[in-house]
N, C-alpha and C. Protein backbone atom coordinates (compact mmCIF):
# COMPACT_ATOMS: atom_id res chain seq x y z
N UNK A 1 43.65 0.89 2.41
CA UNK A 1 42.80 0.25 1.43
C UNK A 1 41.81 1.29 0.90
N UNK A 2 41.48 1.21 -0.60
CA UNK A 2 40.67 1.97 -1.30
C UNK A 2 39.15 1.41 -1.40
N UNK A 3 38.11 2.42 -0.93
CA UNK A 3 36.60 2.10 -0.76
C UNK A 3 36.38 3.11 -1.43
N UNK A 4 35.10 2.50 -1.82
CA UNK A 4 33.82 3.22 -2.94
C UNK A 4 32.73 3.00 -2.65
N UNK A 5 31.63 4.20 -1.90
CA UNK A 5 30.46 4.13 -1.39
C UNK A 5 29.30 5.32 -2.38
N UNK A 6 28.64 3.86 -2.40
CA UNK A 6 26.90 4.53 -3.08
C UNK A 6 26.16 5.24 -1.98
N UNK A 7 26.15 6.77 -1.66
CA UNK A 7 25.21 7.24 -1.12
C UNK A 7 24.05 7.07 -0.99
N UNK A 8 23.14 6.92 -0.39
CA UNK A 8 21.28 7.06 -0.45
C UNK A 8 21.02 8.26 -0.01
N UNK A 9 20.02 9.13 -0.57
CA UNK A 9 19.14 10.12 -0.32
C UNK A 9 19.78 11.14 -0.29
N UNK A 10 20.88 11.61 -0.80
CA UNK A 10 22.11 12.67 -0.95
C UNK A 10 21.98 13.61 -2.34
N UNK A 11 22.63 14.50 -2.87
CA UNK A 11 22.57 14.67 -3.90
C UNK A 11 24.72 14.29 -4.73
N UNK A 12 25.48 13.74 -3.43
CA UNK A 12 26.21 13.29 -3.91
C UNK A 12 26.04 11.81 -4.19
N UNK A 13 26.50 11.12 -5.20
CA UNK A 13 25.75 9.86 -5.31
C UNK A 13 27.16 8.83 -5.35
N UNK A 14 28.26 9.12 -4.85
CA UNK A 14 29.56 8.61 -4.64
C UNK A 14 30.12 8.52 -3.44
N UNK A 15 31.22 8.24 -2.72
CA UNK A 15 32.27 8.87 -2.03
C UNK A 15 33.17 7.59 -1.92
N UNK A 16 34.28 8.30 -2.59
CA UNK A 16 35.56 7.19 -2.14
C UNK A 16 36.30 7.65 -0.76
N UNK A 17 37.11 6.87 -0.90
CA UNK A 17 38.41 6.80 0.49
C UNK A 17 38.81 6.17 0.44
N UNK A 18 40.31 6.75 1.44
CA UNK A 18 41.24 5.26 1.91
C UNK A 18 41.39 5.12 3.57
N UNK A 19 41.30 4.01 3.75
CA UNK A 19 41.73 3.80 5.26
C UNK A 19 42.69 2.92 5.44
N UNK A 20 44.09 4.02 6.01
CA UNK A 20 45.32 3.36 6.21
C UNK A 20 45.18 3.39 8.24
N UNK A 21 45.47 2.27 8.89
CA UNK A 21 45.33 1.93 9.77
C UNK A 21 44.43 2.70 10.91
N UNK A 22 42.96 2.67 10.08
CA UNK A 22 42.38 3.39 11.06
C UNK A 22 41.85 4.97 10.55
N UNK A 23 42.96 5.31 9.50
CA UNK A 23 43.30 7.08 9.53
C UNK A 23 42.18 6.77 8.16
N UNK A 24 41.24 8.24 8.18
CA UNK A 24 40.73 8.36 6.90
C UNK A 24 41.89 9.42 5.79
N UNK A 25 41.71 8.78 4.63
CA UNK A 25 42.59 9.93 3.36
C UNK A 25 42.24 9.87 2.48
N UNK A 26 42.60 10.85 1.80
CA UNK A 26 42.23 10.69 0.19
C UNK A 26 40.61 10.89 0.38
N UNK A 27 39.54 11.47 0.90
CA UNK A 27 38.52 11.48 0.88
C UNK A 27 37.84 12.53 -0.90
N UNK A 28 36.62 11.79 -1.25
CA UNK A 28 36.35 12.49 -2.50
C UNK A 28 35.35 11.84 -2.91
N UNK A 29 33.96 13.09 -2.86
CA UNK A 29 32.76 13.01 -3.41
C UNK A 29 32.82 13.38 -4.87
N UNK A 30 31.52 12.32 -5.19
CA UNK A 30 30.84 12.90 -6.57
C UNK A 30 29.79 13.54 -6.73
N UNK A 31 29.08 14.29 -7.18
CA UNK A 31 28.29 15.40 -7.16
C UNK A 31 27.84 15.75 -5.80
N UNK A 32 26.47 16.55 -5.98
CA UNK A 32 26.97 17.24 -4.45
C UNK A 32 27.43 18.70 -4.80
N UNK A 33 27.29 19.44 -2.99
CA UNK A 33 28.19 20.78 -3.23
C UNK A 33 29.35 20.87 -3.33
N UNK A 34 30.22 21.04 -3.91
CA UNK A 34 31.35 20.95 -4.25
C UNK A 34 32.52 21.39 -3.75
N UNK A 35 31.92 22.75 -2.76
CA UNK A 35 32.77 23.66 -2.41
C UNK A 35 32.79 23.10 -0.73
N UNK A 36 31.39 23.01 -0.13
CA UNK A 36 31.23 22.38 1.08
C UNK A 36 32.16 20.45 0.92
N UNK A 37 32.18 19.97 0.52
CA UNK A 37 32.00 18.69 0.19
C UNK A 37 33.89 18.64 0.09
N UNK A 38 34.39 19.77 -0.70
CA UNK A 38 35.85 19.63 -0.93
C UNK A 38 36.68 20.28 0.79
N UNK A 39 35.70 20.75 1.43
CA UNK A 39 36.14 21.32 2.84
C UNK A 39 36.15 20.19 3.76
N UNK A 40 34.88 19.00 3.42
CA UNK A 40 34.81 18.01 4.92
C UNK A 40 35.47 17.16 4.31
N UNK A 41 36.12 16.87 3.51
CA UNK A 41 37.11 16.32 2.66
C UNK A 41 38.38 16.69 3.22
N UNK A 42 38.72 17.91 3.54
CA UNK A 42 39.79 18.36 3.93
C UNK A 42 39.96 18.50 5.85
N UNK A 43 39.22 18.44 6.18
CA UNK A 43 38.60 18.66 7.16
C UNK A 43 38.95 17.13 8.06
N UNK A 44 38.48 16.26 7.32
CA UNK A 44 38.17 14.80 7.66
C UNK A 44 39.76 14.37 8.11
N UNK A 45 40.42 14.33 6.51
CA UNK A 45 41.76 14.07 6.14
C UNK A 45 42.80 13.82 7.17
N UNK A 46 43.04 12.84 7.66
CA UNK A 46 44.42 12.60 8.39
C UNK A 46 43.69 12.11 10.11
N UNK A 47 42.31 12.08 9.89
CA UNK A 47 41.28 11.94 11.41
C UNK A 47 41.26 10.77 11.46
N UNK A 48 41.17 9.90 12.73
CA UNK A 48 40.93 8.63 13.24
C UNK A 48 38.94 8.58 12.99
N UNK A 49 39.32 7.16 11.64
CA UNK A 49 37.54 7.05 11.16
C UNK A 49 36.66 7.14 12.36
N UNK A 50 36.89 6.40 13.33
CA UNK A 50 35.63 6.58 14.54
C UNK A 50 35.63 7.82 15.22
N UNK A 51 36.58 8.75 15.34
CA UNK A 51 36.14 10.17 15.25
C UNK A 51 35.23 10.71 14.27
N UNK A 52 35.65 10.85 13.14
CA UNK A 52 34.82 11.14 12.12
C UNK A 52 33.31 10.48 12.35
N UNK A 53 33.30 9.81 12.35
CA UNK A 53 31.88 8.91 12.48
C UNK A 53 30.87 9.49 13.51
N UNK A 54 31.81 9.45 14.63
CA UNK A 54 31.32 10.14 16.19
C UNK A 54 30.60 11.49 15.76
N UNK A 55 31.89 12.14 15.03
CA UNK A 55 31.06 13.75 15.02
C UNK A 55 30.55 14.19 13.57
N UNK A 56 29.83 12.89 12.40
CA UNK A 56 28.96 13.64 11.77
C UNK A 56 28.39 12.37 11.26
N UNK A 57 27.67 11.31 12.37
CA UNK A 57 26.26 11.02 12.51
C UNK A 57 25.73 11.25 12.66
N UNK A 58 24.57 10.71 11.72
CA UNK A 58 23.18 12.06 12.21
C UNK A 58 22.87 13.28 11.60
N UNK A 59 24.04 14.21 11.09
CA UNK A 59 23.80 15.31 10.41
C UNK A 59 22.79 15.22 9.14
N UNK A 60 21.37 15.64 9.21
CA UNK A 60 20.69 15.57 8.35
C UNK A 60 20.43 17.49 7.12
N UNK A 61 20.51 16.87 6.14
CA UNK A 61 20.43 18.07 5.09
C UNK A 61 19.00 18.81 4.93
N UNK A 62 18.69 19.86 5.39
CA UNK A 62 16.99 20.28 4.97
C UNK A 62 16.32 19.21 5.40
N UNK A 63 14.88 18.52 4.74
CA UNK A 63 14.30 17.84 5.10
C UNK A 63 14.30 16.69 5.12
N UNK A 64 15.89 16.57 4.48
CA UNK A 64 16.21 15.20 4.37
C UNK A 64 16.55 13.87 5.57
N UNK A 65 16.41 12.77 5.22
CA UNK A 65 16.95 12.10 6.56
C UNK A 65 18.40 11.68 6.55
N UNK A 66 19.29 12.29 5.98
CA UNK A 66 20.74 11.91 5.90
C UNK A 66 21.07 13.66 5.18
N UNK A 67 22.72 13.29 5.40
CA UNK A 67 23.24 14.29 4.29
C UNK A 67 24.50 13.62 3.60
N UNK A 68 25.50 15.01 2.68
CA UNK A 68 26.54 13.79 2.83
C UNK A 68 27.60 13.88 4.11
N UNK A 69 27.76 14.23 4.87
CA UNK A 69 28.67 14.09 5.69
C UNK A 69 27.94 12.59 6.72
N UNK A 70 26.77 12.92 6.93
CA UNK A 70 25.90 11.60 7.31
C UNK A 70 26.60 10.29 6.80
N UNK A 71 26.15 10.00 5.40
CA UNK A 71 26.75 9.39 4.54
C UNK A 71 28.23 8.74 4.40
N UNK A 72 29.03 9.68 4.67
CA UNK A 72 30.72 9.35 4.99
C UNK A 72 30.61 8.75 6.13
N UNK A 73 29.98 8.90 7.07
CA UNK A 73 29.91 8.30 8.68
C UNK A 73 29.60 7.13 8.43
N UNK A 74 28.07 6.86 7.30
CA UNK A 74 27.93 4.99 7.17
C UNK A 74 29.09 4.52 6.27
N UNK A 75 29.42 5.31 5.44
CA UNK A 75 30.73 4.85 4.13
C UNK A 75 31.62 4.20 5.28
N UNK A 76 32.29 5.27 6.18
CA UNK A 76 33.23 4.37 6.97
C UNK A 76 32.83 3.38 8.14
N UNK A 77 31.81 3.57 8.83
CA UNK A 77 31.08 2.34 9.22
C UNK A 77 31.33 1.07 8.71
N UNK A 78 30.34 1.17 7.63
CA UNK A 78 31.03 -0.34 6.66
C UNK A 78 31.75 -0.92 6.54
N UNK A 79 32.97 0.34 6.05
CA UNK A 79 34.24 -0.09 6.29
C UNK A 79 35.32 -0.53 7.06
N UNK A 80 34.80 0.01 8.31
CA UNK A 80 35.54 -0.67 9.21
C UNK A 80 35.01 -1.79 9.33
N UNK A 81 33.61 -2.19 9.53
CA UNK A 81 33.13 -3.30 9.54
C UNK A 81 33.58 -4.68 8.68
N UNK A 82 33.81 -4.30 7.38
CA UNK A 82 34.15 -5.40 6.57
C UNK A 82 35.89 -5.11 6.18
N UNK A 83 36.47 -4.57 7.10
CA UNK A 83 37.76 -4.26 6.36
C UNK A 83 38.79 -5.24 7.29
């Protein structure tokens, strides 16, 4: 299934995905670094979501209180939650 998450406090202000039984794919931010952002994208790809989640909660950007990899962790949160 295809999800679409509104970031907070990021400078990407998107991130889709799909979650086919569990597996994250197809991962893809909108703005944001582009070059970092197209790596945890690739990175993520083909991982069991509660792995993903496990190892980049929490990751905060500079002084920020989230980042986006933060962000993908609540995106799929949710999603498993309401899926």
């Amino acid at each position: 299934m295809e999800y679409t998450y509104r970031t907070r406090g990021t400078c990407a202000q998107q991130i889709k995905f799909e979650l086919e039984n569990g597996i994250v794919k197809n991962v893809s931010f909108y703005g944001g670094c582009n070059g970092n952002l197209q790596g945890i994208s690739k990175l993520v790809e083909g991982q069991k979501a509660e792995d993903v989640i496990e190892k980049l909660r929490g990751i905060k950007c500079g002084f920020k209180q989230t980042s986006c990899p933060d962000q993908l962790a609540a995106a799929l949160t949710e999603a498993l939650k309401n899926g």
